[in-house]
Protein backbone atom coordinates (compact mmCIF):
# COMPACT_ATOMS: atom_id res chain seq x y z
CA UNK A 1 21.19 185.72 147.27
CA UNK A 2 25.03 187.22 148.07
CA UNK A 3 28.61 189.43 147.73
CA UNK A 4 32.09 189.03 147.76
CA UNK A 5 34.44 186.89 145.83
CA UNK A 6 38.32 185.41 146.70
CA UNK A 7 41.34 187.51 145.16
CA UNK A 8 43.01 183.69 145.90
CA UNK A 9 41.99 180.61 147.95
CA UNK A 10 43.15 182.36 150.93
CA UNK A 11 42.42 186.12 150.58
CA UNK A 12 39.06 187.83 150.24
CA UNK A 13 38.07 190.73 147.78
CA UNK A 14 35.03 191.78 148.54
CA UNK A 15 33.18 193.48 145.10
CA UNK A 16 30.04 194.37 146.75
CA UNK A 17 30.31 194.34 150.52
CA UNK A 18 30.97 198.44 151.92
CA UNK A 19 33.07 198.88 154.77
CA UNK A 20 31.03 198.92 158.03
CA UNK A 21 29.24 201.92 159.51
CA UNK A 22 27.51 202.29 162.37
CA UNK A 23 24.32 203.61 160.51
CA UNK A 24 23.75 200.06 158.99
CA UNK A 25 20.82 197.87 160.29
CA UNK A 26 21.49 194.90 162.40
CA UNK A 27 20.06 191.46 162.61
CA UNK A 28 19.61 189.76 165.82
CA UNK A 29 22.57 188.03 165.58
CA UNK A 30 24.62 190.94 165.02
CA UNK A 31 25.91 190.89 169.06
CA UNK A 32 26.60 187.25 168.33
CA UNK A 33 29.03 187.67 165.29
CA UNK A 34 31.29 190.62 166.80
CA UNK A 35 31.29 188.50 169.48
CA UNK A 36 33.22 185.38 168.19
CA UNK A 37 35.25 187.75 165.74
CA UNK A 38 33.04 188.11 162.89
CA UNK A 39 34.38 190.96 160.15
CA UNK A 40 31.33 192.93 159.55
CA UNK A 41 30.98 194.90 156.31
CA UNK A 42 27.61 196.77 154.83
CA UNK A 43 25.94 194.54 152.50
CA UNK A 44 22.54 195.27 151.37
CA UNK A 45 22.02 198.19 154.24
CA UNK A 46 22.87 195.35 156.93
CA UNK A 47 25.88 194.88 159.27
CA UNK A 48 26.71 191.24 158.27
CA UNK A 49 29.88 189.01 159.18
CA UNK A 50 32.20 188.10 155.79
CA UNK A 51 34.07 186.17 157.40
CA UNK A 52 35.34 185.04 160.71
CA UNK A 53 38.84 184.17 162.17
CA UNK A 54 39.20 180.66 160.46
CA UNK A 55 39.17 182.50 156.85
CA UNK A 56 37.00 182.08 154.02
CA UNK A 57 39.05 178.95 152.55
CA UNK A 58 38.40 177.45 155.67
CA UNK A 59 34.71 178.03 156.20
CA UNK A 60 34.35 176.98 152.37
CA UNK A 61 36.00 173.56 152.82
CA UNK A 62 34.40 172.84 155.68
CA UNK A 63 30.67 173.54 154.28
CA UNK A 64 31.79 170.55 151.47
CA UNK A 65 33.56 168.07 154.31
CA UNK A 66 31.31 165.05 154.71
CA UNK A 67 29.63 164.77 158.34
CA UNK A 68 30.14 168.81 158.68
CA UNK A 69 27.62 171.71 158.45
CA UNK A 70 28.42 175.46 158.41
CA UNK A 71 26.14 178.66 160.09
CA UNK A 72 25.70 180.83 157.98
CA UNK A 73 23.10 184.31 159.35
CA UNK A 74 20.95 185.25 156.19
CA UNK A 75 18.48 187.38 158.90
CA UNK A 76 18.98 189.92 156.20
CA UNK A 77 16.63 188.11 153.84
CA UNK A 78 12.84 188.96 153.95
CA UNK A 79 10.20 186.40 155.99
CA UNK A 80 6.49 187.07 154.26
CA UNK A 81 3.49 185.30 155.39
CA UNK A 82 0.65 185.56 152.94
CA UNK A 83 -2.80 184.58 154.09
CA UNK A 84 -6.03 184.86 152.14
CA UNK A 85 -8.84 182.65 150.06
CA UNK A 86 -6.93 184.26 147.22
CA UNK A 87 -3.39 184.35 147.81
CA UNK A 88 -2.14 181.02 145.28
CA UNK A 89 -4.21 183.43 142.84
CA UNK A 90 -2.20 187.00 143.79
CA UNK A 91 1.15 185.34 144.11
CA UNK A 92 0.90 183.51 140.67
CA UNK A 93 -0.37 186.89 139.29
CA UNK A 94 3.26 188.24 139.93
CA UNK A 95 5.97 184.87 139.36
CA UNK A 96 6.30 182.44 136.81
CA UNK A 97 5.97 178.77 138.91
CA UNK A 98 2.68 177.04 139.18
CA UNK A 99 1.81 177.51 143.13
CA UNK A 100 -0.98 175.69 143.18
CA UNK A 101 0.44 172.51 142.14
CA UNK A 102 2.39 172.40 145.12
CA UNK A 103 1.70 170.16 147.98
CA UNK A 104 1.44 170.88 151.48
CA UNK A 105 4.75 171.87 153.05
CA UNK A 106 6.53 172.02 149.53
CA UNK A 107 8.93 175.08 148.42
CA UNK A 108 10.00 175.95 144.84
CA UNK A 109 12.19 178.69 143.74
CA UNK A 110 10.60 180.91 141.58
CA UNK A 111 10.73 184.52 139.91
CA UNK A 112 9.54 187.77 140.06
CA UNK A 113 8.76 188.92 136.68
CA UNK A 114 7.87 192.83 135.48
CA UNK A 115 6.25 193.67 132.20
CA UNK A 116 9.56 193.15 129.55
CA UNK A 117 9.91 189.68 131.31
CA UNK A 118 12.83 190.96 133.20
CA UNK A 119 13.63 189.28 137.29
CA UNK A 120 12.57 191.81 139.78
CA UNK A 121 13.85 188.74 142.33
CA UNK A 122 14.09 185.19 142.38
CA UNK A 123 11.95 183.66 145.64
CA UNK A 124 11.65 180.63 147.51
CA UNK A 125 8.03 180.06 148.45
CA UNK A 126 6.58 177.51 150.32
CA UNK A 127 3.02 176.19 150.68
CA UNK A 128 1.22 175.26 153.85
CA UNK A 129 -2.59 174.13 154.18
CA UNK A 130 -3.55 178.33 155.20
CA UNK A 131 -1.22 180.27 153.86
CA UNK A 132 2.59 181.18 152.15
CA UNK A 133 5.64 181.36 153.26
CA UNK A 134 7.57 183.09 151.33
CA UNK A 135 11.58 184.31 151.91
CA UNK A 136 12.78 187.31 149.49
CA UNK A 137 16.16 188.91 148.87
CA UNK A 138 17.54 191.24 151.25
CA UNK A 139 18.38 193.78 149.07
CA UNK A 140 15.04 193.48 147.30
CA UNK A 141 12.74 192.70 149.74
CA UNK A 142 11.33 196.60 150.31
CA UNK A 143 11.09 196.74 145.86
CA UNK A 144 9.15 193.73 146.36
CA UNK A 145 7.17 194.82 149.00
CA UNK A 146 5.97 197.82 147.16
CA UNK A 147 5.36 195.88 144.07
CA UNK A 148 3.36 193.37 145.95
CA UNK A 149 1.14 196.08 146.98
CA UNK A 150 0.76 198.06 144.17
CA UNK A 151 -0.53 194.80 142.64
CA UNK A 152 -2.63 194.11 145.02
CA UNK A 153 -3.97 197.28 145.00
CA UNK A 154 -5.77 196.93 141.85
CA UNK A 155 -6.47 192.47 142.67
CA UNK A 156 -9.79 191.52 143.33
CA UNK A 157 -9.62 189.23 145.73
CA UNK A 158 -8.73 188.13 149.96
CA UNK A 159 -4.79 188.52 150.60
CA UNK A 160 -2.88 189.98 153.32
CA UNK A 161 1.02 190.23 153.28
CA UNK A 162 2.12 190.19 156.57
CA UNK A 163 5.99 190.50 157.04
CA UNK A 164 7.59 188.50 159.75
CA UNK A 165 9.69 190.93 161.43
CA UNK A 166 10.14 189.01 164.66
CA UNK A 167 12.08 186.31 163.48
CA UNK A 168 15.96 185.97 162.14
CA UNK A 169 16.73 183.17 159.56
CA UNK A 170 19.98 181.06 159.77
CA UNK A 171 21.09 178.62 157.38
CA UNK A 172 22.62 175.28 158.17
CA UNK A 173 24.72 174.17 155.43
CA UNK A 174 26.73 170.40 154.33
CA UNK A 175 26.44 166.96 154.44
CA UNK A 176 26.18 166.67 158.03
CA UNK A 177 23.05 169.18 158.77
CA UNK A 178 20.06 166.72 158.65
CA UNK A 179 22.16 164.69 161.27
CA UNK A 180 23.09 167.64 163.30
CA UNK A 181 19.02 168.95 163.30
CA UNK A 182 17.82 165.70 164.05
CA UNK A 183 19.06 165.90 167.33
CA UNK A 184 17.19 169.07 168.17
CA UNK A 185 13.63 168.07 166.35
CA UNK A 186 13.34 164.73 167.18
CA UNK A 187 9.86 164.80 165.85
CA UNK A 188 11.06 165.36 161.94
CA UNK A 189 11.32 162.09 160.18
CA UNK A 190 14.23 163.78 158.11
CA UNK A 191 14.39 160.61 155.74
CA UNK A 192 10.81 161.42 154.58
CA UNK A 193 11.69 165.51 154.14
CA UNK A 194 13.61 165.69 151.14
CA UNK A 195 15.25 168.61 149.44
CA UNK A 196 13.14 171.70 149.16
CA UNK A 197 10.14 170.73 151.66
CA UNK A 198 9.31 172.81 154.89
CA UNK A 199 7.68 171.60 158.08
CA UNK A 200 6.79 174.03 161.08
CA UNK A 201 7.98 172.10 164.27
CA UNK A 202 9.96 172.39 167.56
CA UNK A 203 13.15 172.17 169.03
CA UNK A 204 12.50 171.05 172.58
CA UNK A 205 16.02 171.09 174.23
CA UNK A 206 16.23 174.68 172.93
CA UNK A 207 15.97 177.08 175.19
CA UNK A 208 13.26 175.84 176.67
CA UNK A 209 11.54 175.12 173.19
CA UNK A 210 11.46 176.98 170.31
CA UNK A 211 8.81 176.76 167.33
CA UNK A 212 10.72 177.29 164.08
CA UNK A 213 9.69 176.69 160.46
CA UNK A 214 12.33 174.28 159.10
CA UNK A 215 12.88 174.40 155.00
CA UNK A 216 15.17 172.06 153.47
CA UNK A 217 16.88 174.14 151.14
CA UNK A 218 20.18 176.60 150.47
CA UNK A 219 22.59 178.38 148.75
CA UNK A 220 25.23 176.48 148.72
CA UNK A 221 24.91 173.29 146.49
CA UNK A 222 24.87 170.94 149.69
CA UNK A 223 22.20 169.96 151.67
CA UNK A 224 20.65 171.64 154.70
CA UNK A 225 17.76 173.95 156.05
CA UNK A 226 17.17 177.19 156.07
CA UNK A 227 15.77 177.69 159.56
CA UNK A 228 13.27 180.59 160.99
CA UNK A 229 13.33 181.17 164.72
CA UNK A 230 12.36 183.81 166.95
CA UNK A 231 14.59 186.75 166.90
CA UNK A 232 14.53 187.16 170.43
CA UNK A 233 16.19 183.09 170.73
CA UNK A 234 18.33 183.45 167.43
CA UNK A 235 21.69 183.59 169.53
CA UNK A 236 20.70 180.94 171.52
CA UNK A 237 20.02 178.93 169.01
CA UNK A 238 23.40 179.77 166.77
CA UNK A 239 25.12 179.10 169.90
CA UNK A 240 23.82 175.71 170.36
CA UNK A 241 24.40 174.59 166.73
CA UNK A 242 28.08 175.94 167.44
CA UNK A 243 27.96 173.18 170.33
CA UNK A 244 28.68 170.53 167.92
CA UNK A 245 32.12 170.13 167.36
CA UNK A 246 30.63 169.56 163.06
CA UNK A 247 29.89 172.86 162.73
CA UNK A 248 31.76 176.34 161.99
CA UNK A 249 30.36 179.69 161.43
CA UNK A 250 30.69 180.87 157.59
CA UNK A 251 30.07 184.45 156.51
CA UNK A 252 29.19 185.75 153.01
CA UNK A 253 32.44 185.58 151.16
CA UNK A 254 32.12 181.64 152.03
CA UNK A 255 28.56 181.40 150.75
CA UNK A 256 29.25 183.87 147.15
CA UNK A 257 32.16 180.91 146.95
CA UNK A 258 30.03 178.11 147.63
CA UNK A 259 26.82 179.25 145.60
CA UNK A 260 29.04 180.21 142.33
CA UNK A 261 30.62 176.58 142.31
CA UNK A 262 26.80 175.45 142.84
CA UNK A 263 25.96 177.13 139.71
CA UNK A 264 23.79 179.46 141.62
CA UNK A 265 22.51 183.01 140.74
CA UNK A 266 23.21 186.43 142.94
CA UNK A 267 20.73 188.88 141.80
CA UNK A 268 21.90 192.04 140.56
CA UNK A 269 24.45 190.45 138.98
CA UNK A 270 23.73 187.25 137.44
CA UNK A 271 20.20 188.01 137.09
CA UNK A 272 18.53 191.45 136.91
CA UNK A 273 15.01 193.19 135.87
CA UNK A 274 16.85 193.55 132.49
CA UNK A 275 17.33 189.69 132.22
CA UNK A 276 14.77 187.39 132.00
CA UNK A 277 14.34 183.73 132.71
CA UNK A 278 15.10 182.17 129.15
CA UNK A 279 18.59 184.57 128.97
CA UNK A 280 19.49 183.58 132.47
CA UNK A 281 18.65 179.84 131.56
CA UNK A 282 15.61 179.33 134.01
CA UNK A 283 13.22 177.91 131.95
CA UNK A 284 12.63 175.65 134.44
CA UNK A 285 11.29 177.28 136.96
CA UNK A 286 8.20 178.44 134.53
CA UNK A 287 5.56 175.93 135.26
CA UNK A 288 3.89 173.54 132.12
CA UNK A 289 0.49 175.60 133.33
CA UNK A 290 2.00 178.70 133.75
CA UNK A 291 3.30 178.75 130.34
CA UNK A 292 0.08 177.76 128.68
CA UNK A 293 -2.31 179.79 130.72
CA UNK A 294 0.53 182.93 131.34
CA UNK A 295 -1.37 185.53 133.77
CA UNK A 296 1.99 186.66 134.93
CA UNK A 297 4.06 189.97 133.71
CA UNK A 298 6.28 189.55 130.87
CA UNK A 299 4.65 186.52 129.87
CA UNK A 300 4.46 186.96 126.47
CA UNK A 301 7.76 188.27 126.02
CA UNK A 302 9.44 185.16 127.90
CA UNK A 303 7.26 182.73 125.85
CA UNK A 304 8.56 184.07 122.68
CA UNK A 305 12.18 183.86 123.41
CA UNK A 306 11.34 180.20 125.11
CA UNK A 307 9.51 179.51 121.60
CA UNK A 308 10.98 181.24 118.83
CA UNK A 309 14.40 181.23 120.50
CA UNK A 310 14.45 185.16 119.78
CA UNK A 311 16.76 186.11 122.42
CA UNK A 312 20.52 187.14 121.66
CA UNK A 313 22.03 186.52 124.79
CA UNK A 314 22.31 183.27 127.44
CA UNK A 315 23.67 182.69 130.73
CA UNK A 316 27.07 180.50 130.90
CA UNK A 317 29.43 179.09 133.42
CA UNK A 318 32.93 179.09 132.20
CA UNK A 319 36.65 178.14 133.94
CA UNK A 320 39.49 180.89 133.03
CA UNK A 321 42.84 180.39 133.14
CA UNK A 322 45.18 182.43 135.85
CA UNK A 323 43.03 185.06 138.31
CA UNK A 324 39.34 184.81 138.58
CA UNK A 325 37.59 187.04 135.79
CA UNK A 326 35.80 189.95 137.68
CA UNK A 327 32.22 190.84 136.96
CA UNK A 328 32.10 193.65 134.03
CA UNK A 329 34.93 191.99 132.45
CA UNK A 330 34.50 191.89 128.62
CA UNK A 331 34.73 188.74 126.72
CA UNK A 332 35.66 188.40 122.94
CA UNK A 333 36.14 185.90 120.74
CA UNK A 334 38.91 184.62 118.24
CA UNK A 335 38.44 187.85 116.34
CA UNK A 336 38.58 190.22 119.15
CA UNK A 337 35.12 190.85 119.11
CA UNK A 338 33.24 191.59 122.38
CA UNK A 339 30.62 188.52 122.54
CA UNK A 340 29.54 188.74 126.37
CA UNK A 341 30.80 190.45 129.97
CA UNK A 342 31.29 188.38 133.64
CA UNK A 343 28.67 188.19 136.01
CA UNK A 344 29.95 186.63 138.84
CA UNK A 345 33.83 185.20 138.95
CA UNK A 346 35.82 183.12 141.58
CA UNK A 347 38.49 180.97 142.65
CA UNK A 348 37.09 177.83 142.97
CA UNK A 349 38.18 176.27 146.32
CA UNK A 350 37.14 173.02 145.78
CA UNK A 351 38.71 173.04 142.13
CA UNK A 352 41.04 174.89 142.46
CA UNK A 353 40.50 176.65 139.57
CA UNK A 354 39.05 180.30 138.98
CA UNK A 355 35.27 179.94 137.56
CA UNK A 356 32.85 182.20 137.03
CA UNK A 357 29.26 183.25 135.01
CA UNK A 358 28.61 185.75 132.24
CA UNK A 359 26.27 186.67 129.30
CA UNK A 360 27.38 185.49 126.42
CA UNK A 361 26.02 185.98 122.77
CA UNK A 362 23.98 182.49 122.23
CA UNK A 363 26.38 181.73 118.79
CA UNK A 364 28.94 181.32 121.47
CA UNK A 365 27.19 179.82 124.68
CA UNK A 366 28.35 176.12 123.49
CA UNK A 367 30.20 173.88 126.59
CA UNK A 368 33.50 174.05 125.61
CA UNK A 369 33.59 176.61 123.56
CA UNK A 370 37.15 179.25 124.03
CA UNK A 371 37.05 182.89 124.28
CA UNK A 372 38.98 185.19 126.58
CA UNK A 373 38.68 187.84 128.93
CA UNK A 374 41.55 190.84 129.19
CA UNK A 375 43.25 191.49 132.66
CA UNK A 376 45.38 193.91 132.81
CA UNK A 377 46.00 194.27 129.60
CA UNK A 378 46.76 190.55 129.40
CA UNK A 379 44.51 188.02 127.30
CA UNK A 380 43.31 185.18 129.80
CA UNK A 381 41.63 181.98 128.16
CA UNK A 382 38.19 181.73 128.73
CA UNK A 383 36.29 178.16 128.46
CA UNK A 384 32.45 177.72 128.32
CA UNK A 385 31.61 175.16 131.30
CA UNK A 386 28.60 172.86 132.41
CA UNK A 387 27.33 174.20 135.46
CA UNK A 388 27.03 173.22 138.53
CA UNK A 389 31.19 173.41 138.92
CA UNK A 390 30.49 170.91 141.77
CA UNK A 391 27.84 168.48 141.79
CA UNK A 392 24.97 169.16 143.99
CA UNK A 393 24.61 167.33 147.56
CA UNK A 394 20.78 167.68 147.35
CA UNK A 395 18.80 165.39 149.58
CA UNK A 396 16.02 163.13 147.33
CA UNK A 397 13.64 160.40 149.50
CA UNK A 398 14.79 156.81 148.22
């Protein structure tokens, strides 16, 4: 859900981070970042940290090190409660995944979908026993808001949407970060909460206790939680995670890095409301109900290209050779024809390769497949790639 992207393993360009003004919003932890040397920049109206003084490459490698876990402030992100008799029935009325199926305490990524089957957002949503959790983009989260409205304006039916404005989200990210939490929630049986399950608990030896809802999930391709605390005990609690000698602070050039090689999508760039989820290759996240029953927007459209394979275009991961491919780079084929343009592009830290995404025409979206991308008036090899670039660190119950 993110910016920026690495010139070179050790250098940052930032494509869609703004230099900082003072007129940007803050999140809690704003004090917190300048504080141990954060570089704040403007992305999606909020003061946020793209890196820190150990570097990007540094913050990147350390997310993937076994036994570490990176901090990572994503405050900027919308919290929404939804409460109601009716709200499975409103929310499936605007995404694509089958919310009722879901258990107790169970999240699933799913999409925002307008009338041409386009992504308005992609979502992570979370059920609980009396109501939704649900965590939105930061830069979409007021387009949502309205749209959730105006929908619900015209639903017949018991929902409120209650936006959780108290309360900052950090992310703990890598292979050590259900060892690291388990010391401050003793009362999470971490072996039984696999990837993508939340759990409201506390942290006792937090600042004098803290109730936070805990979600085992990310951006990053590793494992870890995404967790919601109090706004008013957010530095308290980043500084207590920083007490461990296993973790490092990571700002947003880290996590575009880590997310691309995770074969993850930034919206607004590698999906849009002019893409939809059979072009961006998330099928998957349409539920077997959902696509029989539909009752979401678009539905027909996205069934049809799902069915009849109608669509033209398909989302691809690919390596280039030299410097990363930029987003809005063309890319032809053997005949110079354009066939597709980058979406997202990278050096790959862990690789140590340049990577990226793009839409390609479908007669070329085979693995393996070459093409290439101009730089500078130079041709640069392009290679159609399985994604994820790095295999996923996902925790799954034995």
């Amino acid at each position: 859900m993110l910016v920026a992207t690495l010139r070179r393993a050790s250098t940052l360009q930032p494509l869609h981070a703004r230099a900082f003004s003072s007129a940007l919003k803050k999140t809690p932890l704003y004090d917190f970042h300048v504080a141990v040397g954060g570089k704040m920049v403007d992305f999606a109206g909020y003061a946020m940290p793209v890196q820190y003084p150990a570097g990007v490459l540094k913050s990147h490698n350390h997310t993937r090190t076994p036994g570490n876990a990176s901090l990572f402030d994503v405050s900027h992100m919308g919290q929404l409660r939804i409460t109601g008799a009716d709200r499975v029935r409103f929310l499936e009325s605007i995404v694509v995944g089958d919310i009722d199926a879901l258990a107790h305490g169970e999240a699933k990524l799913s999409l925002i979908t307008n009338d041409q089957g386009g992504i308005i957002d992609d979502t992570v949503i979370t059920k609980y026993d009396d109501h939704l959790y649900v965590v939105v983009n930061a830069g979409n989260q007021e387009i949502d808001l309205v749209h959730m409205h105006k929908v619900l304006e015209s639903f017949k039916g018991d929902v409120k949407i209650e936006r959780l404005t108290d309360r900052a989200l950090v992310a703990l990210q890598g292979p050590g970060a259900a060892e690291i939490m388990s010391a401050l929630a003793p009362s999470v049986d971490f072996k039984e909460l696999a990837f993508m399950n939340g759990v409201y608990t506390s942290l006792p030896g937090v600042d004098g206790g803290m109730d936070v809802i805990l979600t085992r999930c990310g951006y990053t391709g590793e494992d870890g939680f995404e967790i919601s605390v109090p706004s008013a005990q957010a530095e308290t609690f980043a500084r207590t995670l920083l007490t461990d000698e296993r973790v490092l602070e990571a700002g947003l050039g880290a996590r575009d890095s880590l997310r691309l090689e995770a074969g993850l999508c930034l919206h607004g760039h590698d999906i849009t409301p002019e893409t939809t989820p059979i072009e961006a290759t998330l099928a998957w996240t349409i539920g077997k109900r959902r696509r029989e029953e539909g009752g979401f927007p678009g539905h027909s459209i996205i069934m049809d290209q799902l069915k009849n394979k109608t669509f033209t275009k398909k989302r691809v991961g690919f390596f280039v050779e030299g410097a990363a491919a930029r987003e809005g780079a063309q890319i032809f084929d053997a005949n110079d024809e354009v066939v597709g343009e980058v979406t997202s592009g990278t050096f790959s830290p862990t690789l140590k390769k340049a990577i990226g995404m793009a839409y390609v025409h479908k007669d070329v979206s085979k693995i393996g497949t070459e093409l290439y991308v101009k730089a500078r008036n130079k041709q640069q090899q392009l290679t159609i790639a399985k994604m994820p670039f790095v295999p996923a660190g996902y925790y799954k119950k034995e």
